[in-house]
N, C-alpha and C. Protein backbone atom coordinates (compact mmCIF):
# COMPACT_ATOMS: atom_id res chain seq x y z
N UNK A 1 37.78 -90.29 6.04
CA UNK A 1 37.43 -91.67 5.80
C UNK A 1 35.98 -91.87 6.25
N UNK A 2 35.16 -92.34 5.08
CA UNK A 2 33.86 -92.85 5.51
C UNK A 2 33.36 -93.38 6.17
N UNK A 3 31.98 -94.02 6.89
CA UNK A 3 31.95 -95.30 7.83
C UNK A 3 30.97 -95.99 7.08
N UNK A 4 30.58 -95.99 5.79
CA UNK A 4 30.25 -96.86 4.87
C UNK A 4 30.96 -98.11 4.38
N UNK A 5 30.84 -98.97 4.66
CA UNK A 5 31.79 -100.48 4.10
C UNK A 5 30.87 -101.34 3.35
N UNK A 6 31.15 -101.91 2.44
CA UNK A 6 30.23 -103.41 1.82
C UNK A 6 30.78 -105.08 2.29
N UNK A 7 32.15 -104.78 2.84
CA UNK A 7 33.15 -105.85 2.62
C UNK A 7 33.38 -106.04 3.91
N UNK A 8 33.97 -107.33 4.73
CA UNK A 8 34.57 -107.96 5.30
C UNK A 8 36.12 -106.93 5.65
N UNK A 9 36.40 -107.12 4.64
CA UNK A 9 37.94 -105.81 4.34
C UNK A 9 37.78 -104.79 4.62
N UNK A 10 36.61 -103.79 4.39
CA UNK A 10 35.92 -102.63 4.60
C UNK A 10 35.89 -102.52 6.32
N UNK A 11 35.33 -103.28 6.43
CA UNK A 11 34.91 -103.23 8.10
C UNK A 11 36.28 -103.56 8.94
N UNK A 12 37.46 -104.47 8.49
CA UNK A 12 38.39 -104.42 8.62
C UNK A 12 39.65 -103.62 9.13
N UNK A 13 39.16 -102.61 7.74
CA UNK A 13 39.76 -100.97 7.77
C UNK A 13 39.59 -100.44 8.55
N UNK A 14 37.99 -100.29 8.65
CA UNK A 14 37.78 -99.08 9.72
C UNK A 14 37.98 -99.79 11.29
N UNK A 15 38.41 -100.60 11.35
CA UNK A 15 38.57 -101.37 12.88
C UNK A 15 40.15 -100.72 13.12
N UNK A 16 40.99 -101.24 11.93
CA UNK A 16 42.73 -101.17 12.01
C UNK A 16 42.62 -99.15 11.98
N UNK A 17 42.05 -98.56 11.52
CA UNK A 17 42.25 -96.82 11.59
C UNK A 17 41.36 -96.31 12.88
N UNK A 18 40.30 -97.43 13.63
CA UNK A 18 39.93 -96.91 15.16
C UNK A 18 41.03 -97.36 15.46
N UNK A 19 42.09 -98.51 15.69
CA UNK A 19 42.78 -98.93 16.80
C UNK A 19 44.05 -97.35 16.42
N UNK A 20 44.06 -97.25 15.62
CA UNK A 20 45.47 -95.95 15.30
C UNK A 20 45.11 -95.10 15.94
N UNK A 21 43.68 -94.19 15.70
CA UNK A 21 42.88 -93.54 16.11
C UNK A 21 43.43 -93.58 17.93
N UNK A 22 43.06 -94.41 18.43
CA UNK A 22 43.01 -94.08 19.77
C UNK A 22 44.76 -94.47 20.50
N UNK A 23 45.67 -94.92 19.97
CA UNK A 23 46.85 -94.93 20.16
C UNK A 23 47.09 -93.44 19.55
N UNK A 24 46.95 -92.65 18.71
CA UNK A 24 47.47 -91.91 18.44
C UNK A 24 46.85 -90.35 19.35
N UNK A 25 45.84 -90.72 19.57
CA UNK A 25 44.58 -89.68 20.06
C UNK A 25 44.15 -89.29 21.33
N UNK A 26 44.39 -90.89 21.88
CA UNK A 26 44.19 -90.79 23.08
C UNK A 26 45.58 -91.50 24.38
N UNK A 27 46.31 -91.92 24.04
CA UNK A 27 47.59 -92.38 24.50
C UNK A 27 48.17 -91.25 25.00
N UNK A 28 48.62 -90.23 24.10
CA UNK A 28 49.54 -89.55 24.16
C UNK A 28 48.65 -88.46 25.64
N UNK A 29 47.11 -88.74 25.41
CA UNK A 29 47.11 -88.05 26.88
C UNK A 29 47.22 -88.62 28.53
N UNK A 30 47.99 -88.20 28.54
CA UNK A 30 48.71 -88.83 30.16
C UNK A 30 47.60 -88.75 31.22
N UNK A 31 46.48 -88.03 31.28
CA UNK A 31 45.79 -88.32 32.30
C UNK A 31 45.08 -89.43 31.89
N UNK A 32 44.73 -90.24 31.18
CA UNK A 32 43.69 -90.85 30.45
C UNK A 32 43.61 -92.16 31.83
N UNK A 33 44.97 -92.24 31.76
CA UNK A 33 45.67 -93.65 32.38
C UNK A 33 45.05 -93.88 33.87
N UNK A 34 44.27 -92.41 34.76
CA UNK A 34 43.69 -92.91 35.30
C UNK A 34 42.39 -92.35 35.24
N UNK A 35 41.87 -91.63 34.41
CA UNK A 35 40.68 -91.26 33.69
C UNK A 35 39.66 -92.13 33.42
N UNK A 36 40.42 -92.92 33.07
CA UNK A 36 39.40 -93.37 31.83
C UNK A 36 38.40 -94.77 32.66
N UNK A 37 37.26 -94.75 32.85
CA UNK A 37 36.19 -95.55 33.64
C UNK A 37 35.49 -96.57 32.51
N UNK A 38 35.76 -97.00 31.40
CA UNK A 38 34.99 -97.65 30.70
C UNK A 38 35.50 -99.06 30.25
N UNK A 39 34.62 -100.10 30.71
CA UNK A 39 35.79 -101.33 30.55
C UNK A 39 35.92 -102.02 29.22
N UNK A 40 35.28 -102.42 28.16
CA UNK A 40 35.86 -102.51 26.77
C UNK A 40 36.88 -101.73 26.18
N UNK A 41 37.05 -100.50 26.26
CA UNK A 41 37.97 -99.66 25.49
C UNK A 41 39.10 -99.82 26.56
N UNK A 42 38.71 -99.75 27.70
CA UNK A 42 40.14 -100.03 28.48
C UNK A 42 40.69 -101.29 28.32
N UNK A 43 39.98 -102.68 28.46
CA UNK A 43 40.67 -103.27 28.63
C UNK A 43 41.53 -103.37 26.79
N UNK A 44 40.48 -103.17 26.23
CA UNK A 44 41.64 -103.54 25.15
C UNK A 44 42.53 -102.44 25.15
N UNK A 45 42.57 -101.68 25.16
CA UNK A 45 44.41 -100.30 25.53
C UNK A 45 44.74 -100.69 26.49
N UNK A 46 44.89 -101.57 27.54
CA UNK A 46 45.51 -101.58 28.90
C UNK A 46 45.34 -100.48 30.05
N UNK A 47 44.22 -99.88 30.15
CA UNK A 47 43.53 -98.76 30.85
C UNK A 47 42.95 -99.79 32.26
N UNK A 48 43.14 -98.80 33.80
CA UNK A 48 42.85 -99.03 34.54
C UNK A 48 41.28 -98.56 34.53
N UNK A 49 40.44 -99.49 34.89
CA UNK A 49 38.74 -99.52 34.98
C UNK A 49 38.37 -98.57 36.42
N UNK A 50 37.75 -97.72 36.62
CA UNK A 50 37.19 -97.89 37.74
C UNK A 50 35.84 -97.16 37.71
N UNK A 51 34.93 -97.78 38.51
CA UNK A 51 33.34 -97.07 38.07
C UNK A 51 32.87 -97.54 39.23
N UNK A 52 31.91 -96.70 39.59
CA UNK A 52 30.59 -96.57 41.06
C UNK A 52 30.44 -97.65 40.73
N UNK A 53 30.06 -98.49 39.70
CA UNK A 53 29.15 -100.14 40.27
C UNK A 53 29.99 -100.68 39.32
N UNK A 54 31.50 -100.19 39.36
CA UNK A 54 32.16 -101.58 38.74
C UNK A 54 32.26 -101.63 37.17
N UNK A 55 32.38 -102.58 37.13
CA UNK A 55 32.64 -102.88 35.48
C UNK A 55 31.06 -102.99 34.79
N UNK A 56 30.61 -103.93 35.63
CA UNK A 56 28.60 -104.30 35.51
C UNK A 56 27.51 -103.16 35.72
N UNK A 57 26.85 -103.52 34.46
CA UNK A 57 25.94 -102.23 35.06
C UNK A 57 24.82 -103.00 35.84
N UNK A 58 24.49 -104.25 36.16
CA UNK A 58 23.75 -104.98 36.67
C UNK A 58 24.13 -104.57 38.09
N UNK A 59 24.95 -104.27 39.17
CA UNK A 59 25.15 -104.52 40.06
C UNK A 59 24.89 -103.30 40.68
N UNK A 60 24.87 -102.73 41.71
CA UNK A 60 23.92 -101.40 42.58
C UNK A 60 25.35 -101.06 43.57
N UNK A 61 25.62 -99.90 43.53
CA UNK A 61 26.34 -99.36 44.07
C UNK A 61 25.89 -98.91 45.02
N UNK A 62 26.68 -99.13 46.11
CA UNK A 62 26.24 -99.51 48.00
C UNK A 62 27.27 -97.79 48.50
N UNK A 63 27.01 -97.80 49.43
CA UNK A 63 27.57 -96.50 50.56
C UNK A 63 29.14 -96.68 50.74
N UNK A 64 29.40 -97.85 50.42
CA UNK A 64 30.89 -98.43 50.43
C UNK A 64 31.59 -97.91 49.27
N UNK A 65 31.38 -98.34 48.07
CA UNK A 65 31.53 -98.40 46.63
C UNK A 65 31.82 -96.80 46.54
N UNK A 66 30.22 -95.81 46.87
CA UNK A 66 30.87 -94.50 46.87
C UNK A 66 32.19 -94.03 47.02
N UNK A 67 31.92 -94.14 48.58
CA UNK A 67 33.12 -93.90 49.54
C UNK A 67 34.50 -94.33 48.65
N UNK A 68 34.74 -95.23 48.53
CA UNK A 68 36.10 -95.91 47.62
C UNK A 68 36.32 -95.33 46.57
N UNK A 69 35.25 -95.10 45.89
CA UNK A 69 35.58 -94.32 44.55
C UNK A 69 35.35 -92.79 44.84
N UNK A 70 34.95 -92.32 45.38
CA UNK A 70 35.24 -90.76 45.57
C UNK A 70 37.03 -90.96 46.19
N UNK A 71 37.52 -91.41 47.47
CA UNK A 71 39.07 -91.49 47.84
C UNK A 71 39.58 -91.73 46.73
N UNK A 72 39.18 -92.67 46.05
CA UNK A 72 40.10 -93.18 44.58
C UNK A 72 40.49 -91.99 43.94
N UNK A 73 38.98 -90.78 43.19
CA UNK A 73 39.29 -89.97 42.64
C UNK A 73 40.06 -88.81 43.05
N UNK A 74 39.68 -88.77 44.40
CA UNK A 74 40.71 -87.57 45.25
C UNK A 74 42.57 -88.11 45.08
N UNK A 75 42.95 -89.07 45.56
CA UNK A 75 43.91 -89.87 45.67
C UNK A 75 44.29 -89.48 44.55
N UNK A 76 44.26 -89.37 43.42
CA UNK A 76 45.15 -90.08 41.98
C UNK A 76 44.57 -88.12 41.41
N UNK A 77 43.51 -87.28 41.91
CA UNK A 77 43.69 -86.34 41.43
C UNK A 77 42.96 -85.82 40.03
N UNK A 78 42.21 -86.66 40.26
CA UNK A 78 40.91 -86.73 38.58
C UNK A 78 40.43 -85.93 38.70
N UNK A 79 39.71 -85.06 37.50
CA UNK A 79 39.28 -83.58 37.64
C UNK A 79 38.34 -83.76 36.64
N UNK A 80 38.28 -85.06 35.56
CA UNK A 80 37.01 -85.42 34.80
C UNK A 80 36.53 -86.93 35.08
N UNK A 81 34.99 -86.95 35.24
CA UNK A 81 34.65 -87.94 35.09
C UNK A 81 33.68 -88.48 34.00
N UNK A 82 33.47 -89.51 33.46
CA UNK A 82 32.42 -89.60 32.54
C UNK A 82 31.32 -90.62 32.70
N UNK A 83 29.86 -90.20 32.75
CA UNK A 83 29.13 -90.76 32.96
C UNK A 83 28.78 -91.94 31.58
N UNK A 84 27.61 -92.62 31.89
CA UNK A 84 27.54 -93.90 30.65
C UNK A 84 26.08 -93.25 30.26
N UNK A 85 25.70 -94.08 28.91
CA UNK A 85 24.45 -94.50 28.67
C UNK A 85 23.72 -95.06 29.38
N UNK A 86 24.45 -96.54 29.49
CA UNK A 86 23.80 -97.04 30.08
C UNK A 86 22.99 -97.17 31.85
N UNK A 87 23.57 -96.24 32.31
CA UNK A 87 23.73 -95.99 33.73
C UNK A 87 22.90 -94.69 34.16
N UNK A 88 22.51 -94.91 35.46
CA UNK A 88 21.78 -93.33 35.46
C UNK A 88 22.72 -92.64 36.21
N UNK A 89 22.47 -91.61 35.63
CA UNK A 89 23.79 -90.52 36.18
C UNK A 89 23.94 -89.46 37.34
N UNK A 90 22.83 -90.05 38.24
CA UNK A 90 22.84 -89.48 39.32
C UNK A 90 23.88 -89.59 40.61
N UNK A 91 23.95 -91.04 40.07
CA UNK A 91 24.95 -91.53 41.68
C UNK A 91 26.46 -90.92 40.77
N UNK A 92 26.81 -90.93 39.57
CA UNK A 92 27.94 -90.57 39.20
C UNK A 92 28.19 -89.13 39.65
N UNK A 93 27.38 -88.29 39.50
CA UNK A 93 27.11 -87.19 39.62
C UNK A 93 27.34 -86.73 40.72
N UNK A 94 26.81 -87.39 41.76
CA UNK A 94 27.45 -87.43 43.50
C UNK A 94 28.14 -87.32 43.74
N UNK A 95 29.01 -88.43 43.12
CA UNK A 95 30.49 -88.62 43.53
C UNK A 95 31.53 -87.86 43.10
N UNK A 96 31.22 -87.09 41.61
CA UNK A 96 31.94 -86.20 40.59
C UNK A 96 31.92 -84.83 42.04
N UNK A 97 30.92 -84.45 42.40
CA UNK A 97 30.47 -83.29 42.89
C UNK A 97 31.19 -83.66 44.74
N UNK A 98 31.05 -84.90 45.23
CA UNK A 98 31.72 -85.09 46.73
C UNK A 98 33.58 -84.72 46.18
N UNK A 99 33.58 -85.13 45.44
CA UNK A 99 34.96 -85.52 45.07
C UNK A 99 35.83 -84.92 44.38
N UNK A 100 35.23 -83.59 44.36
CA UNK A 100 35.28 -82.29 43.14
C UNK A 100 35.74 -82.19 42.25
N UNK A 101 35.47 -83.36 41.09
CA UNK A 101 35.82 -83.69 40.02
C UNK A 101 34.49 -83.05 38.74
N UNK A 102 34.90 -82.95 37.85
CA UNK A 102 33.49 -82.40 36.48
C UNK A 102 32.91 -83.68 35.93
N UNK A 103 31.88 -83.78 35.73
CA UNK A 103 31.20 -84.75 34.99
C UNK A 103 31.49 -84.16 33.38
N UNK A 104 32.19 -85.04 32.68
CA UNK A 104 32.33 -85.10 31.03
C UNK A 104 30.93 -84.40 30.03
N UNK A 105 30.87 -83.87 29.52
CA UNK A 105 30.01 -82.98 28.87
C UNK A 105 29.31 -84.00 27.90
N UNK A 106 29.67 -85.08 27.21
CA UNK A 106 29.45 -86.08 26.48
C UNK A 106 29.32 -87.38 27.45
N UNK A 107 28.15 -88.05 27.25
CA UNK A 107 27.60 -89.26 27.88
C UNK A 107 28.61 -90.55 27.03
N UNK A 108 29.25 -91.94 27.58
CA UNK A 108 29.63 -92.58 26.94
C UNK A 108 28.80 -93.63 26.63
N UNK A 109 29.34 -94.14 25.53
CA UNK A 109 28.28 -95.34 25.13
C UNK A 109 29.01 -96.76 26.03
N UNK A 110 28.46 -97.70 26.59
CA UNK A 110 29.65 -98.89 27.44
C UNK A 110 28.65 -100.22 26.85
N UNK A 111 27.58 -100.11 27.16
CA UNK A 111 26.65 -101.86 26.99
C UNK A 111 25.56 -101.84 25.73
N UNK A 112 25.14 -99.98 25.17
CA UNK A 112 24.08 -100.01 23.89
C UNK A 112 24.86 -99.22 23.44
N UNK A 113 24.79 -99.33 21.91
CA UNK A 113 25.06 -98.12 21.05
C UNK A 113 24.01 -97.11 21.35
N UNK A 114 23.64 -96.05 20.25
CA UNK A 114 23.38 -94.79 20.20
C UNK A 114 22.39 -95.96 18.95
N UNK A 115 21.09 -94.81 18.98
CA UNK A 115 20.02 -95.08 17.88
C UNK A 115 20.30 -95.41 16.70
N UNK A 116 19.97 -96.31 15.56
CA UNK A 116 20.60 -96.41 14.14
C UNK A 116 19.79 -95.17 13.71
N UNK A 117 21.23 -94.09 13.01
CA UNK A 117 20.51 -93.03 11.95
C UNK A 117 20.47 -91.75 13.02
N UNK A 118 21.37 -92.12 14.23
CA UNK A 118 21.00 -90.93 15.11
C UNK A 118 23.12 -90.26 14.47
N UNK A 119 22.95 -89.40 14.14
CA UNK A 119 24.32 -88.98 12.95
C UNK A 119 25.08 -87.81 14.33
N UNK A 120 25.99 -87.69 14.37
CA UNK A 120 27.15 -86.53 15.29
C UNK A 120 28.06 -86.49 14.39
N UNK A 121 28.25 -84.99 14.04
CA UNK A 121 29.28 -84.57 13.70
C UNK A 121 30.13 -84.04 14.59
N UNK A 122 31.82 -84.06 14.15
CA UNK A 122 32.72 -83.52 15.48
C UNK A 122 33.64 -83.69 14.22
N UNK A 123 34.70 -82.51 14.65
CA UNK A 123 35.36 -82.05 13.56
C UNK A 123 35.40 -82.01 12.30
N UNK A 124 34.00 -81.85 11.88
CA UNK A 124 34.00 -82.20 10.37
C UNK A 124 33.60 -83.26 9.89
N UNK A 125 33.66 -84.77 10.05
CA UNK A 125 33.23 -86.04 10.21
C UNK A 125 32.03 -86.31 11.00
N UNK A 126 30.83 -86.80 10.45
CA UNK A 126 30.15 -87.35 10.64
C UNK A 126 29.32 -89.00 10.42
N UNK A 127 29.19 -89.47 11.45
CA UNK A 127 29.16 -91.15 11.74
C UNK A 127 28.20 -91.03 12.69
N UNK A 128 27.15 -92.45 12.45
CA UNK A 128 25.86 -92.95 12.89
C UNK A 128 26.68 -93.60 14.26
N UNK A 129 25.49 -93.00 15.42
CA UNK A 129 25.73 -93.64 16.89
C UNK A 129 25.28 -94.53 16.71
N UNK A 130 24.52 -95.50 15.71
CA UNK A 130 23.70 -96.35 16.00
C UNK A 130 24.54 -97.43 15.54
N UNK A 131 25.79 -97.73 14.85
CA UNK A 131 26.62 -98.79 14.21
C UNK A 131 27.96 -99.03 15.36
N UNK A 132 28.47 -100.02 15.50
CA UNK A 132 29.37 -100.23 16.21
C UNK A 132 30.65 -99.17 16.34
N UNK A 133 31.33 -98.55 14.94
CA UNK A 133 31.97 -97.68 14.44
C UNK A 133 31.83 -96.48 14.78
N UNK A 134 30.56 -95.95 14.84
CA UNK A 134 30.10 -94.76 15.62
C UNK A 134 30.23 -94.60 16.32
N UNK A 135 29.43 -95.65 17.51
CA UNK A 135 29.67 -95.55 18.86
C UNK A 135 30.99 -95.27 19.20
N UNK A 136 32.15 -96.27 18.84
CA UNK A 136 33.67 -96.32 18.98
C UNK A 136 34.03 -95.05 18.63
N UNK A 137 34.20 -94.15 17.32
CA UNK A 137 34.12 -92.77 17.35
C UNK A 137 33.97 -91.48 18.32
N UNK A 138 32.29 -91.68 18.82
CA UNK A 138 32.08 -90.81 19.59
C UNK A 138 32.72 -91.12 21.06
N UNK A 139 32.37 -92.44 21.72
CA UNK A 139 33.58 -92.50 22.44
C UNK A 139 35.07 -91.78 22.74
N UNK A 140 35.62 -92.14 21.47
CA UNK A 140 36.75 -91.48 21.66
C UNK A 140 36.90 -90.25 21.09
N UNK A 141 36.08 -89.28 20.79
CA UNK A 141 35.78 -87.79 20.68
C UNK A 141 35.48 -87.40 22.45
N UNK A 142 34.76 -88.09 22.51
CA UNK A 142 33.91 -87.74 24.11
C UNK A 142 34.96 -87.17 24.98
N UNK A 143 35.74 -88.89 25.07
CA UNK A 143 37.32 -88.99 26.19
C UNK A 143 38.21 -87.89 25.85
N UNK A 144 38.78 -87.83 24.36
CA UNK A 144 39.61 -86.81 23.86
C UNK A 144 39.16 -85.34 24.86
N UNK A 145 37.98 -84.63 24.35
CA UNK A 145 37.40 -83.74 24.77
C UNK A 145 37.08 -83.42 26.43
N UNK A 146 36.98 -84.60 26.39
CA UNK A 146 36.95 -84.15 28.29
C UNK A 146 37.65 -84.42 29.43
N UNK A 147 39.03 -84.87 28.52
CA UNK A 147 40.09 -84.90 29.53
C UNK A 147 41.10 -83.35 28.56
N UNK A 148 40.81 -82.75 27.92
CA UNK A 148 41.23 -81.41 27.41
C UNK A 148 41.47 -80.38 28.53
């Protein structure tokens, strides 16, 4: 399926075959549930959030915040983490490495898309990071892949 649309209906489609997409793709993996750090895609699947500075990327993650989220990741047993775009990935990186968890091989997209016309292929399919659809895509290629 393409990510070309002209229509209202078009764009429609490809919204109703992402939501299948990640019920079908990413549900069925059982670690996800406490994996998964990104708060749009979680909250709409019912995914528990948790990230060094929170849901906001506006806000600065303090000596506290670490601390909590490294126990968090030890506690529950996480072995991937995934850093953002939008975020610099150093303090994630800390905590992946205090907490001896892997940083995700794929960066996620959370507050910007990806460049218009910047194209990833992954299994055969290829879709622009730079359109809403894309982003949502690589996303859930990213997660798929690095909770594997």
């Amino acid at each position: 399926m393409g990510w070309d649309f002209s229509t209202d209906s078009d764009f429609q489609e490809q919204l109703d075959w992402m939501d299948e997409l990640v019920r079908t793709e990413i549900w069925p993996l059982e670690t996800l549930w406490r994996e998964l750090g990104m708060g749009g895609l979680a909250r709409a699947f019912g995914f528990e959030v948790k990230g060094l500075q929170g849901v906001s990327t506006v806000t600065e993650a303090g000596i506290k915040d670490r601390t909590e989220l490294v126990s968090f990741i030890r506690g529950r047993g996480i072995r991937a983490l995934f850093a953002e775009s939008s975020v610099n990935a150093k303090g994630i990186s800390a905590v992946a490495e205090e907490a001896g968890a892997k940083i995700s091989g794929k960066t996620l997209f959370s507050d910007a898309m990806g460049k218009p016309g910047d194209l990833e292929t992954v299994n055969g399919e290829t879709y622009d990071l730079g359109v809403y659809t894309g982003m949502v895509k690589h996303n859930i290629n990213a997660i798929v892949e690095g909770l594997k």
